[in-house]
N, C-alpha and C. Protein backbone atom coordinates (compact mmCIF):
# COMPACT_ATOMS: atom_id res chain seq x y z
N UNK A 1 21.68 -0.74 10.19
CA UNK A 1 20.37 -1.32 10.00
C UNK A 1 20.54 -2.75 9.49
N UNK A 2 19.89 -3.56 10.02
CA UNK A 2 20.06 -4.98 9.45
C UNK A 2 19.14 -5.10 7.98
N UNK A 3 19.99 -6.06 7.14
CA UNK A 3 19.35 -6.42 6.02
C UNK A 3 18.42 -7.11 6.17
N UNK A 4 17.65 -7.18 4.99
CA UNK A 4 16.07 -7.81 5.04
C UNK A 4 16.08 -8.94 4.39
N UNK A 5 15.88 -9.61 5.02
CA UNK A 5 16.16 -11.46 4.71
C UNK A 5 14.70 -11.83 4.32
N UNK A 6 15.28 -12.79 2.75
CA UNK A 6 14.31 -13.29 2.78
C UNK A 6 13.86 -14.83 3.05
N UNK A 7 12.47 -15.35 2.97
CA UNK A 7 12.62 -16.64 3.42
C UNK A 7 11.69 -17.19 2.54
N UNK A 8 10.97 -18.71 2.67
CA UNK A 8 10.19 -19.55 2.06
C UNK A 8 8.73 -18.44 2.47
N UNK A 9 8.25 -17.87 3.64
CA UNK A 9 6.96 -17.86 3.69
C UNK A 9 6.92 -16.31 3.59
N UNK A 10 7.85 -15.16 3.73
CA UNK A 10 7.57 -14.22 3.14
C UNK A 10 7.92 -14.24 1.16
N UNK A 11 8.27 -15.24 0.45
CA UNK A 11 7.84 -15.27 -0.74
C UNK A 11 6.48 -15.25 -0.97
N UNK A 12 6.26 -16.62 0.05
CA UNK A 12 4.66 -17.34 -0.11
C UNK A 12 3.71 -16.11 0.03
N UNK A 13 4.33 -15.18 1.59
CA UNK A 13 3.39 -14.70 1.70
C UNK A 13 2.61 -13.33 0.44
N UNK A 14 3.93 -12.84 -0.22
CA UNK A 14 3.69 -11.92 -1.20
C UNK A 14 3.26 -12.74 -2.83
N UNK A 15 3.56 -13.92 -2.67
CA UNK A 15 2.92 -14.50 -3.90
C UNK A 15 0.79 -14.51 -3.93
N UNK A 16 1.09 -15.07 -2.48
CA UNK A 16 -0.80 -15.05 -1.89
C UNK A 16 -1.27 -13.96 -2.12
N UNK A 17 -0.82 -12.85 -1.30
CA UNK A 17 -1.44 -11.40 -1.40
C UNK A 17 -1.31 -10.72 -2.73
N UNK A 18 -0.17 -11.12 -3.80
CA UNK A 18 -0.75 -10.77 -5.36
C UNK A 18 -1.89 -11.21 -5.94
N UNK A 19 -1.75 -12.83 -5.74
CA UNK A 19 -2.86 -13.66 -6.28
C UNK A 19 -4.34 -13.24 -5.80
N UNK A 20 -4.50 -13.44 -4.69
CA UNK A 20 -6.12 -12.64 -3.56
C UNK A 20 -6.16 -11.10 -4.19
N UNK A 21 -5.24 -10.18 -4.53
CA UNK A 21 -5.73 -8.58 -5.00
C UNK A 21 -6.22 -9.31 -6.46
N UNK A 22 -5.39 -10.01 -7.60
CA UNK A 22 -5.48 -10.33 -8.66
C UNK A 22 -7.38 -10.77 -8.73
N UNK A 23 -7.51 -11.78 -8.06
CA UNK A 23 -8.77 -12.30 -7.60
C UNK A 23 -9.69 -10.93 -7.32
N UNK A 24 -9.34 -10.51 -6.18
CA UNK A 24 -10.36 -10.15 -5.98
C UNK A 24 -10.67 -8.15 -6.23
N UNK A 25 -9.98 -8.12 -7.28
CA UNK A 25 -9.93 -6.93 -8.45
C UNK A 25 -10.62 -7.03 -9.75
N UNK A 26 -10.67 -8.52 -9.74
CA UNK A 26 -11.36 -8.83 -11.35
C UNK A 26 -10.21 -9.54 -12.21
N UNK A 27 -9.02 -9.55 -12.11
CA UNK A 27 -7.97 -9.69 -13.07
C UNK A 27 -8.27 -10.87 -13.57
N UNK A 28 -8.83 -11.98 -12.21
CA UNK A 28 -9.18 -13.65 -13.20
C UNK A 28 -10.27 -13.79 -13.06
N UNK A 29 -10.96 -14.66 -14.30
CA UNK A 29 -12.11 -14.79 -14.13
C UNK A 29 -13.23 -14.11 -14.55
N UNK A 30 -12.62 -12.37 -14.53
CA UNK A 30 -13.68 -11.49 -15.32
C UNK A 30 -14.27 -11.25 -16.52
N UNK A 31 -13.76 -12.38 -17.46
CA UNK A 31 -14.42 -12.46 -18.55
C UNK A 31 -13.05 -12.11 -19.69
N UNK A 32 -13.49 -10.96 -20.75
CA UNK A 32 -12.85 -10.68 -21.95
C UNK A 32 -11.75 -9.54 -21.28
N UNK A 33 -10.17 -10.07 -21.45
CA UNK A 33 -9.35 -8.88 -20.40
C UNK A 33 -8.60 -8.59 -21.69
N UNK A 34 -7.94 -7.64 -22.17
CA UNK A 34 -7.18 -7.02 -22.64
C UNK A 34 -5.86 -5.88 -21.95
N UNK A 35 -5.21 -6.41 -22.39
CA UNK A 35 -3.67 -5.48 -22.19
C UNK A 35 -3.69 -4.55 -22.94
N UNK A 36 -3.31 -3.30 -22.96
CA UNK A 36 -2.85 -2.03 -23.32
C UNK A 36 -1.27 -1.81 -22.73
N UNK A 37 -0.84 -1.29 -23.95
CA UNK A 37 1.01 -1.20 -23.74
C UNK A 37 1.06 -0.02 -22.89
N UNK A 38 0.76 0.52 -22.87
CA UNK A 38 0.79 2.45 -22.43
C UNK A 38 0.41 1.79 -20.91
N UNK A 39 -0.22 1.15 -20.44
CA UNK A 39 -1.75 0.94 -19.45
C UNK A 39 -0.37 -0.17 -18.78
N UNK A 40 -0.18 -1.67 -19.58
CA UNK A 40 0.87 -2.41 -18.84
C UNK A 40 2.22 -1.39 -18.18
N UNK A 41 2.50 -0.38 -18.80
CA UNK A 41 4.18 0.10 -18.97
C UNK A 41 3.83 1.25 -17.78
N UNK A 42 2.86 2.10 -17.76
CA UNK A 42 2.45 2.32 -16.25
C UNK A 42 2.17 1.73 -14.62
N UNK A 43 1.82 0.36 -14.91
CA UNK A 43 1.44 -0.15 -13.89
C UNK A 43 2.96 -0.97 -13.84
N UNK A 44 3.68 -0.89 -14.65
CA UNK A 44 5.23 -1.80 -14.23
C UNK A 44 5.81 -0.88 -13.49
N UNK A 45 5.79 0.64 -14.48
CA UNK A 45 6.80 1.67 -13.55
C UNK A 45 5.73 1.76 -12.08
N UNK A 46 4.82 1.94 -12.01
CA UNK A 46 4.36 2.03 -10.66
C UNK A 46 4.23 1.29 -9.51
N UNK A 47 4.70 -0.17 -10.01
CA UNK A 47 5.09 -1.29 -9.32
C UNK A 47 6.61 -1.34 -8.81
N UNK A 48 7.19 -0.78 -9.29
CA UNK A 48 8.85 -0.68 -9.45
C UNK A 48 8.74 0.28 -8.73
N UNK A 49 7.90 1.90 -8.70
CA UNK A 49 8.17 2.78 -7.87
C UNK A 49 7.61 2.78 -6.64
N UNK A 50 6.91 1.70 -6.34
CA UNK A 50 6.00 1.29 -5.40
C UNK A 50 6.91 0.42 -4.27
N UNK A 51 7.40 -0.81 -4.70
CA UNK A 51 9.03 -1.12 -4.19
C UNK A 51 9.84 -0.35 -3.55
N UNK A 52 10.14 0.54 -4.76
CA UNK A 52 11.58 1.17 -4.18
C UNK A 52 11.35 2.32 -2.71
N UNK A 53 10.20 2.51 -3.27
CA UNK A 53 9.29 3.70 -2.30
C UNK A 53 9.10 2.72 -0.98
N UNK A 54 8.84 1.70 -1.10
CA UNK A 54 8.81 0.86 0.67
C UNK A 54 10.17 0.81 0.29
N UNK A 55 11.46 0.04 0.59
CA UNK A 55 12.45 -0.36 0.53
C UNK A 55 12.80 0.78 1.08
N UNK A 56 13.15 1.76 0.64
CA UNK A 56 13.79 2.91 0.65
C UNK A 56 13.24 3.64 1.75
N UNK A 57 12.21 3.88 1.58
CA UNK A 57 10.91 4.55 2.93
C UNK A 57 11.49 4.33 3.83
N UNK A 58 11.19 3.35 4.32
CA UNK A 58 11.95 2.44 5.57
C UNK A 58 12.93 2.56 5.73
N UNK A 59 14.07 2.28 5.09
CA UNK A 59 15.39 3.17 5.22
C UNK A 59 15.48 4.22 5.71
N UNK A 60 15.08 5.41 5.07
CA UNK A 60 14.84 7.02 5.17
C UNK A 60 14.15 7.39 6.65
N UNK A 61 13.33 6.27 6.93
CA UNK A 61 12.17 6.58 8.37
C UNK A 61 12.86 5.97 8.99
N UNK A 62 14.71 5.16 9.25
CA UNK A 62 15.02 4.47 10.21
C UNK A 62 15.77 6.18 10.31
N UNK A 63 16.11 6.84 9.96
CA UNK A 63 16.73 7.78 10.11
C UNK A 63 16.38 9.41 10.61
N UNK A 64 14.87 9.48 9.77
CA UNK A 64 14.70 10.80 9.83
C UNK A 64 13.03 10.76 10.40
N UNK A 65 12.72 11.74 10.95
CA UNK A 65 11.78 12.11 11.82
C UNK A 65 10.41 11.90 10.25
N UNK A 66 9.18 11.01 11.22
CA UNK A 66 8.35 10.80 9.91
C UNK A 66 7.77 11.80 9.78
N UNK A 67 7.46 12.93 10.48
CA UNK A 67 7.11 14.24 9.55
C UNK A 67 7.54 14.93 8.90
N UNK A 68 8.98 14.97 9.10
CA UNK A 68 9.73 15.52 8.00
C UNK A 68 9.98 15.44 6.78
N UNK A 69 9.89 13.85 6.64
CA UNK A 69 9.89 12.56 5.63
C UNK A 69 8.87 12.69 4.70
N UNK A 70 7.79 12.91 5.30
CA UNK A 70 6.13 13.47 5.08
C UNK A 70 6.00 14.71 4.09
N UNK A 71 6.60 15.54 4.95
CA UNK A 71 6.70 16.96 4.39
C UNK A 71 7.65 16.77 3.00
N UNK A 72 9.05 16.62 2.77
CA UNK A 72 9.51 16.43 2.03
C UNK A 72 9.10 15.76 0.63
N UNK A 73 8.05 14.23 0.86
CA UNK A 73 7.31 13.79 -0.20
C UNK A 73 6.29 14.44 -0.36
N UNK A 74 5.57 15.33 0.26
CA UNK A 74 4.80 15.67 -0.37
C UNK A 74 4.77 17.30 -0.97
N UNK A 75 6.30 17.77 -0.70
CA UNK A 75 6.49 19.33 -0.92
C UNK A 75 7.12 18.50 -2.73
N UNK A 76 7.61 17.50 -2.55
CA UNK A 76 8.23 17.22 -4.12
C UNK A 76 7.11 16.36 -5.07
N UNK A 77 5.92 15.86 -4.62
CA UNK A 77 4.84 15.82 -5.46
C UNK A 77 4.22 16.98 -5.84
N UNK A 78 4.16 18.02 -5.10
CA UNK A 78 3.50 19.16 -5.08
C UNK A 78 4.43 19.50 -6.14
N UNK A 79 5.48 20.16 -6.57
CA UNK A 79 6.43 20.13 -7.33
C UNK A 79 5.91 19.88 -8.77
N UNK A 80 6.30 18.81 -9.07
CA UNK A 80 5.75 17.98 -9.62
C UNK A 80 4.62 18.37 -10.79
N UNK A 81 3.36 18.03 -9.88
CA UNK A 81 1.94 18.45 -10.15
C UNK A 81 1.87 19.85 -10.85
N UNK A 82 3.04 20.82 -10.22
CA UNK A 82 2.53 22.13 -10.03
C UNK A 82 3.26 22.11 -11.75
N UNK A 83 4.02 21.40 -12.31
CA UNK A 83 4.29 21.19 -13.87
C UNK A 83 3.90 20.74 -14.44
N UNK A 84 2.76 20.12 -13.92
CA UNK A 84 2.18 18.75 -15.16
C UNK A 84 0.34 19.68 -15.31
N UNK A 85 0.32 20.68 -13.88
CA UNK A 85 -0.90 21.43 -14.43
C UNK A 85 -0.87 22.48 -13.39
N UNK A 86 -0.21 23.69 -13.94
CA UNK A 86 0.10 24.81 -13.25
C UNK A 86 -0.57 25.49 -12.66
N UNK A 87 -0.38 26.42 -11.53
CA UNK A 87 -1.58 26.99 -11.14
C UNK A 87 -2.52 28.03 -11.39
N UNK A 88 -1.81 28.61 -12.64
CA UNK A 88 -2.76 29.39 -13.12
C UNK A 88 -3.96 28.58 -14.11
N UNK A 89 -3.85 27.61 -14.62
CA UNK A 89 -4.95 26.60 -15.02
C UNK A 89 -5.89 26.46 -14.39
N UNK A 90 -5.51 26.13 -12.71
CA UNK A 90 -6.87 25.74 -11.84
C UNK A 90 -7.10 26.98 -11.94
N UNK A 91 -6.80 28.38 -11.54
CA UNK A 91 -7.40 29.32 -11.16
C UNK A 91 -8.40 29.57 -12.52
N UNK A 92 -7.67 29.75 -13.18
CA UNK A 92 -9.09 29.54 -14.52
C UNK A 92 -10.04 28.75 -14.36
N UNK A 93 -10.10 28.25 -13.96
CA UNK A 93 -11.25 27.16 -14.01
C UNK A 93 -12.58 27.29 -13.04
N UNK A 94 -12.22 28.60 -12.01
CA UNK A 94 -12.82 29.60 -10.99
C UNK A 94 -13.64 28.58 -10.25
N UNK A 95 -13.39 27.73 -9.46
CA UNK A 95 -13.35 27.10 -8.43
C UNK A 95 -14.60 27.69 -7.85
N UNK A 96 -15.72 27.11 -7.16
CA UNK A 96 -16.36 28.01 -5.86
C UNK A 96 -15.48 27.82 -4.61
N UNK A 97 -16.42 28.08 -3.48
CA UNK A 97 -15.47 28.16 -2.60
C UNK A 97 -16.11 27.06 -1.93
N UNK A 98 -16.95 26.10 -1.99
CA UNK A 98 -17.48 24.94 -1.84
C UNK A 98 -16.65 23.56 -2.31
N UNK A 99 -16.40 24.31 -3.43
CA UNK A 99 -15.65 23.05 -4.44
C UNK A 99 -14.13 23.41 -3.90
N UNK A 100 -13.40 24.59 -3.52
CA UNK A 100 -12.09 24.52 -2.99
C UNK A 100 -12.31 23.54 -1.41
N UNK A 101 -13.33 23.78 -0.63
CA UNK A 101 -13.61 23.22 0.94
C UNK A 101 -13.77 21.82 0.56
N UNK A 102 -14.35 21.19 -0.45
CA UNK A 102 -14.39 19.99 -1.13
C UNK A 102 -13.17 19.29 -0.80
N UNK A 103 -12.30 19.92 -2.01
CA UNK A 103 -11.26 19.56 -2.53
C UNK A 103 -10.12 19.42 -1.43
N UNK A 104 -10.05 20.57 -0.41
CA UNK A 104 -9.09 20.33 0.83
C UNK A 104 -9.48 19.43 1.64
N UNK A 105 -10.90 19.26 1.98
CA UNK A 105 -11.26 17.67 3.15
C UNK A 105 -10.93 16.61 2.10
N UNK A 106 -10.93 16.38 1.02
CA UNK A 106 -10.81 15.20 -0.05
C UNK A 106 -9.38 15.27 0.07
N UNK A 107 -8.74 16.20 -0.11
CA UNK A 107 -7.15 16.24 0.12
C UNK A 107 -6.58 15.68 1.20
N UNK A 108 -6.89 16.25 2.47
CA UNK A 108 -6.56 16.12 3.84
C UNK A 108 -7.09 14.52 4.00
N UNK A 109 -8.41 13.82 3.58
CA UNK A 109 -8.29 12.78 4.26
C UNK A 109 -8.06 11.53 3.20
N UNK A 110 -7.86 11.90 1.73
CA UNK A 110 -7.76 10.62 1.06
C UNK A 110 -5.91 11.07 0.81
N UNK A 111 -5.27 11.64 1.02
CA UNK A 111 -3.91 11.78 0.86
C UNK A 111 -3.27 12.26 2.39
N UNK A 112 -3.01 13.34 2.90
CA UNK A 112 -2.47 13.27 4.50
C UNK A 112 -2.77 12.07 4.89
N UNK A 113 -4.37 11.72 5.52
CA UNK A 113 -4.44 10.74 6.60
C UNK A 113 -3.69 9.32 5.67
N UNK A 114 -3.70 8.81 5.00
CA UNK A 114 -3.36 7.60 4.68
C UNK A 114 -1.69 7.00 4.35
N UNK A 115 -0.94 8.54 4.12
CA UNK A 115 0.26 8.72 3.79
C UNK A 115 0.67 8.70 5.38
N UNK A 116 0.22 9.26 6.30
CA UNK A 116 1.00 9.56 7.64
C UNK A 116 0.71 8.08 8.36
N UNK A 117 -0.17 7.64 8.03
CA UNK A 117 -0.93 6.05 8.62
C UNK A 117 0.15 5.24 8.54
N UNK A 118 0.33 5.52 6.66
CA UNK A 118 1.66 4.42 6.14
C UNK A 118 2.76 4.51 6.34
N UNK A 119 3.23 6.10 6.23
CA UNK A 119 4.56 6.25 7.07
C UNK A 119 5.05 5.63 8.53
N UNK A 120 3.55 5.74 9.35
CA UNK A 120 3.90 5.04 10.73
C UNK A 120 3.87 3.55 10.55
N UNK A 121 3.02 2.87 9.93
CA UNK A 121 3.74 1.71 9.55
C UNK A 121 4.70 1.40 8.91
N UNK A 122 5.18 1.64 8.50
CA UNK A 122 6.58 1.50 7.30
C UNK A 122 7.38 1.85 8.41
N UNK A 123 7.69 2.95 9.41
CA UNK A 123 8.92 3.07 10.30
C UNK A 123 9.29 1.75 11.33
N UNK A 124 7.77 1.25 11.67
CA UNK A 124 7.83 0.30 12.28
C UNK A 124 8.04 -1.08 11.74
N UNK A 125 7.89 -1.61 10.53
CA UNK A 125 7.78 -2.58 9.57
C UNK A 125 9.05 -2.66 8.99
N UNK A 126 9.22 -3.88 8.24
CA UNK A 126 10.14 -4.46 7.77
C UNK A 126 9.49 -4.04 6.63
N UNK A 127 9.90 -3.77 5.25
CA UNK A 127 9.46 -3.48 4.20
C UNK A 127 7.86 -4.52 3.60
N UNK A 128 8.61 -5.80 3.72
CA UNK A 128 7.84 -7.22 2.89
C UNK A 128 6.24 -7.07 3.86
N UNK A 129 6.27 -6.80 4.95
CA UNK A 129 5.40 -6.66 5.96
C UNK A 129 4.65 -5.67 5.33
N UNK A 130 5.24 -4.44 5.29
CA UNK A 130 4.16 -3.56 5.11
C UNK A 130 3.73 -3.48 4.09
N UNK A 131 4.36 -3.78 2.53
CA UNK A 131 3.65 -4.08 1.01
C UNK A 131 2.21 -5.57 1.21
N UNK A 132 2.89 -6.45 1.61
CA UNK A 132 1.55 -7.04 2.04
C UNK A 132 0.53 -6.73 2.70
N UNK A 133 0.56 -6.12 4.00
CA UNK A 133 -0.42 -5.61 4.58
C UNK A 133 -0.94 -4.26 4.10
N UNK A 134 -0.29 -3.59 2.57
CA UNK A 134 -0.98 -2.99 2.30
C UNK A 134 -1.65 -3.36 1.49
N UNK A 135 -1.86 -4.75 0.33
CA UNK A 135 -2.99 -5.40 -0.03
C UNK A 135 -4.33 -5.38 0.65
N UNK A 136 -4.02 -4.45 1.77
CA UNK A 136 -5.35 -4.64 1.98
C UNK A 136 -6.36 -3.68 1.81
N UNK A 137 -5.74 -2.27 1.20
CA UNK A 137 -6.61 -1.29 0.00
C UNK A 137 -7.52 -2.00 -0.66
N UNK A 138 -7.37 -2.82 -1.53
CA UNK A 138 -8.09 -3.18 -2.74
C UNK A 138 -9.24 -4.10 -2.09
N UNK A 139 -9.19 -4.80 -0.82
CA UNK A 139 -10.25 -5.91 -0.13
C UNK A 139 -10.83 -4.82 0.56
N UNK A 140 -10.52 -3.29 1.35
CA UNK A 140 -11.12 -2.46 1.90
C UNK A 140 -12.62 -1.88 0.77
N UNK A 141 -11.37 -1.59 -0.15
CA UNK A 141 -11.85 -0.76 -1.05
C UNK A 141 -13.44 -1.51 -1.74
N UNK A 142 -13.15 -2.88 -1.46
CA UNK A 142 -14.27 -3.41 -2.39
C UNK A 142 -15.26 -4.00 -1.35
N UNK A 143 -14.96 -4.01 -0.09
CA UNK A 143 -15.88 -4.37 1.24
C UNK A 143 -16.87 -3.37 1.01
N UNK A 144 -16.18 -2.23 1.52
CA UNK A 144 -16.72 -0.68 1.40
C UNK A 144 -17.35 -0.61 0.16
N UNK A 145 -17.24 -1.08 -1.04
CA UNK A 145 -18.58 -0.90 -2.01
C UNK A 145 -19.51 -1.73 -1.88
N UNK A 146 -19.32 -3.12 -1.19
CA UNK A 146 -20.33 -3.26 -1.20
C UNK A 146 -21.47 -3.14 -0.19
N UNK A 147 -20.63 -2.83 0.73
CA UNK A 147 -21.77 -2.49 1.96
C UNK A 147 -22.29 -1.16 2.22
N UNK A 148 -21.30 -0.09 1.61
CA UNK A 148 -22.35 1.63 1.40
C UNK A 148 -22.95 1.53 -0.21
N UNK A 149 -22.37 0.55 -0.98
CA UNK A 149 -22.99 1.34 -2.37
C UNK A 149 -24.08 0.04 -2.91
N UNK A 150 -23.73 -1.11 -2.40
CA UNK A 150 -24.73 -2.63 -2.56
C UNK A 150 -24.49 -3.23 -3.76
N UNK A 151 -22.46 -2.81 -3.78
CA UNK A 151 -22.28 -3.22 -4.65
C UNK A 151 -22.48 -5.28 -4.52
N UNK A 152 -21.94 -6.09 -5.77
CA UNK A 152 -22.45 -7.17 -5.52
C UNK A 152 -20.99 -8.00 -4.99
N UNK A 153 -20.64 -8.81 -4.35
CA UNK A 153 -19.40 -8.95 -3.93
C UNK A 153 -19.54 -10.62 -4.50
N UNK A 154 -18.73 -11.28 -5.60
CA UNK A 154 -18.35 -12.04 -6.60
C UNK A 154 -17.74 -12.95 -5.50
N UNK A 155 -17.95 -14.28 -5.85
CA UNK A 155 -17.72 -15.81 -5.11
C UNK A 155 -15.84 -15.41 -5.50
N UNK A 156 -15.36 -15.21 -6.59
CA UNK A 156 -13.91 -14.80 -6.71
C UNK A 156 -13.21 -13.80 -6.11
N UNK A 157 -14.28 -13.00 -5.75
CA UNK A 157 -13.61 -11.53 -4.74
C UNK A 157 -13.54 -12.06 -3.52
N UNK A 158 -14.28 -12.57 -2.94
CA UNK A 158 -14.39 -12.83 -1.68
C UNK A 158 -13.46 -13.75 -1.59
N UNK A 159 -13.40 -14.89 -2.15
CA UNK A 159 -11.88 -15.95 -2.40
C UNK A 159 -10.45 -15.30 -2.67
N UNK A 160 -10.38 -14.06 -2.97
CA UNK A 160 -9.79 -13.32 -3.54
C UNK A 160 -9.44 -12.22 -1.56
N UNK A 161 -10.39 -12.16 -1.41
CA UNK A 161 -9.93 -11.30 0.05
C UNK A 161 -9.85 -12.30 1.38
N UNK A 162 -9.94 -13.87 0.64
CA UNK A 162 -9.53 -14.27 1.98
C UNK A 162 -8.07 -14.52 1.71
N UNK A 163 -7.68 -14.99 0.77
CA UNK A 163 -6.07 -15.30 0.29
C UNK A 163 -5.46 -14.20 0.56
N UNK A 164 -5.83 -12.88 0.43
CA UNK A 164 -5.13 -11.48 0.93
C UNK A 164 -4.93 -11.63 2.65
N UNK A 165 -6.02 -11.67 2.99
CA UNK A 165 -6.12 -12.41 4.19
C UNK A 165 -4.86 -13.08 5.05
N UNK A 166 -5.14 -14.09 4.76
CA UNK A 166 -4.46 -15.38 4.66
C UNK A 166 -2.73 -15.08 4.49
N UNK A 167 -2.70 -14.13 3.58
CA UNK A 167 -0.76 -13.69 3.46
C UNK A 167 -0.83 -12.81 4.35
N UNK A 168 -1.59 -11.65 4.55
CA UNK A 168 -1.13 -11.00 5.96
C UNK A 168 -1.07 -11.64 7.19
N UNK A 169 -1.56 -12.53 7.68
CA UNK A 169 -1.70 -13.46 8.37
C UNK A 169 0.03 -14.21 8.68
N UNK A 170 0.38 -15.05 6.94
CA UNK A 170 1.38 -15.72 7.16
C UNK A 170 2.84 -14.49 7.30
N UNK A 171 2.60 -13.45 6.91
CA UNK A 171 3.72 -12.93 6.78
C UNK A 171 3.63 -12.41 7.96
N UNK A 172 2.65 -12.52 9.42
CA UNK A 172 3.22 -11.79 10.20
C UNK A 172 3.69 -12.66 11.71
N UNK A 173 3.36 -13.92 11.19
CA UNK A 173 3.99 -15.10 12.11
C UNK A 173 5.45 -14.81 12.04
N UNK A 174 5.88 -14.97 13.66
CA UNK A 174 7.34 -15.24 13.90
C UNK A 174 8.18 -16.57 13.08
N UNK A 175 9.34 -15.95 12.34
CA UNK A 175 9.88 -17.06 11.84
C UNK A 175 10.47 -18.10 12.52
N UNK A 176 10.70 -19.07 12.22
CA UNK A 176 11.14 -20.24 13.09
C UNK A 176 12.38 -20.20 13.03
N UNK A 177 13.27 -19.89 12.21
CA UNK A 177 14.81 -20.12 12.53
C UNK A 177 15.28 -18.79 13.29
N UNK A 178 14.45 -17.75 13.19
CA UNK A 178 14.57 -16.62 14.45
C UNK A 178 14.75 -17.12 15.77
N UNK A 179 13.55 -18.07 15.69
CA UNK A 179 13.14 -18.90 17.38
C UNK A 179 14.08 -19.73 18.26
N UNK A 180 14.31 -20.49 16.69
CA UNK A 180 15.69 -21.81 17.25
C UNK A 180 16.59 -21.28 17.56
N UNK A 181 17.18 -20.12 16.44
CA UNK A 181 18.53 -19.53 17.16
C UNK A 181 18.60 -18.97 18.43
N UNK A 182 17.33 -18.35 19.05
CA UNK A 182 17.41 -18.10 20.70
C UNK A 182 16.95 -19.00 21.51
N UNK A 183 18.12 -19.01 22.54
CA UNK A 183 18.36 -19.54 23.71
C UNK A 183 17.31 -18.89 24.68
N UNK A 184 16.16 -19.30 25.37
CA UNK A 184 15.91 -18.33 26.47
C UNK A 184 16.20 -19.20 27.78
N UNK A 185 17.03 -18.39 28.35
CA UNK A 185 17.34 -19.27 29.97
C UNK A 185 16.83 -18.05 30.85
N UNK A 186 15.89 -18.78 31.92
CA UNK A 186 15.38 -18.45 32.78
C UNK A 186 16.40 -18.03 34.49
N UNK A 187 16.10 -17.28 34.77
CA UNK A 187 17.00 -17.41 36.21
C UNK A 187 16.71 -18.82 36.98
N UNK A 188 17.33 -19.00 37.87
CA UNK A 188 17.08 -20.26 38.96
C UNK A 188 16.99 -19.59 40.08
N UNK A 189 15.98 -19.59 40.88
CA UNK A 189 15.90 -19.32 42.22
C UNK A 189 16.44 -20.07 43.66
C-alpha cells in the first residue's frame, strides 16, 4: 500500500475544515465558552480515536472485505456497551414493543446506514480525504435544523459551512506534482 503523503493543501485543506466546523458549531463567536477538563480530555481521546480509526480503517478495508470489517466493529462495540450497561438493566426497564421497533429503525438508520456509507468511503479514500469530507456532519446536521426545525442559521455558521465547503473542495483537487511527474504521450497515427 502506498504511504500517505502529505502536502501544502491537504494541511490547508484540514486546517479550513476545522476552522468552518469550529465556526459553524458555535465554538467562535458564541459568546461566554468555558472548558471543562473531563469534557476537553474526552473530546482529545475522541479525536485521537477518530484518527487512528480513519488511518487504520483504510488500512484494514485495503485488505479485508467491508462487511466483515463492519461486522467485526460493531460485534466489539456491542461488547463493550454490553459492560458499561448490561442486558439485564434494559430488560428492567420493560421496554414496549413500540419503543423496542423505535429503537431498532433509530439503530439501523442512525448507526448501520452511516457506518456502511463511511466504510465505503474510507475503502475508496485516502484517509485526509475522507476526515475532511466528513466535516460535513456538523454543516448537514445544522442545514437540517434549520430547514425541518426553523432553526435560525447565524451569519458565522453559514461562514462557517462555506469554509467546510471550501476544504472539501481543496482537498479533492488533483495535486500538481502528481501531474508534472506524468508524462502522457499520445500514439501517432
Amino acid at each position: 500500500m502506498p504511504a500517505i503523503r502529505t502536502s501544502p493543501r491537504k494541511i490547508a485543506a484540514v486546517v479550513l475544515s476545522v476552522a468552518g466546523c469550529a465556526l459553524a458549531v458555535g465554538l467562535v463567536g458564541a459568546g461566554a465558552f468555558r472548558m471543562d477538563a473531563v469534557g476537553v480530555t474526552a473530546a482529545l481521546l475522541a479525536a485521537f480515536s477518530f484518527a487512528f480509526y480513519n488511518v487504520g480503517g483504510h488500512t484494514v478495508l485495503a485488505r479485508y472485505d467491508r462487511w466483515k470489517v463492519l461486522l467485526w466493529v460493531l460485534a466489539s462495540a456491542a461488547t463493550f456497551w454490553i459492560f458499561v450497561n448490561p442486558p439485564w438493566k434494559i430488560l428492567a426497564a420493560h421496554y414496549s414493543r413500540e419503543q423496542w421497533g423505535f429503537m431498532l429503525a433509530f439503530s439501523l438508520v442512525s448507526v448501520l446506514g452511516p457506518f456502511s456509507c463511511y466504510f465505503a468511503g474510507l475503502q475508496y479514500l485516502e484517509p485526509t480525504r475522507a476526515v475532511v469530507a466528513s466535516c460535513l456532519e456538523p454543516v448537514f446536521s445544522i442545514v437540517i435544523a434549520a430547514i425541518a426545525l426553523d432553526e435560525l442559521l447565524r451569519p458565522l455558521q453559514t461562514l462557517g459551512i462555506v469554509v467546510v465547503l471550501v476544504a472539501i473542495v481543496l482537498i479533492q483537487l488533483p495535486e500538481r506534482a502528481a501531474q508534472a511527474g506524468e508524462l502522457i504521450v499520445e500514439p501517432i497515427e
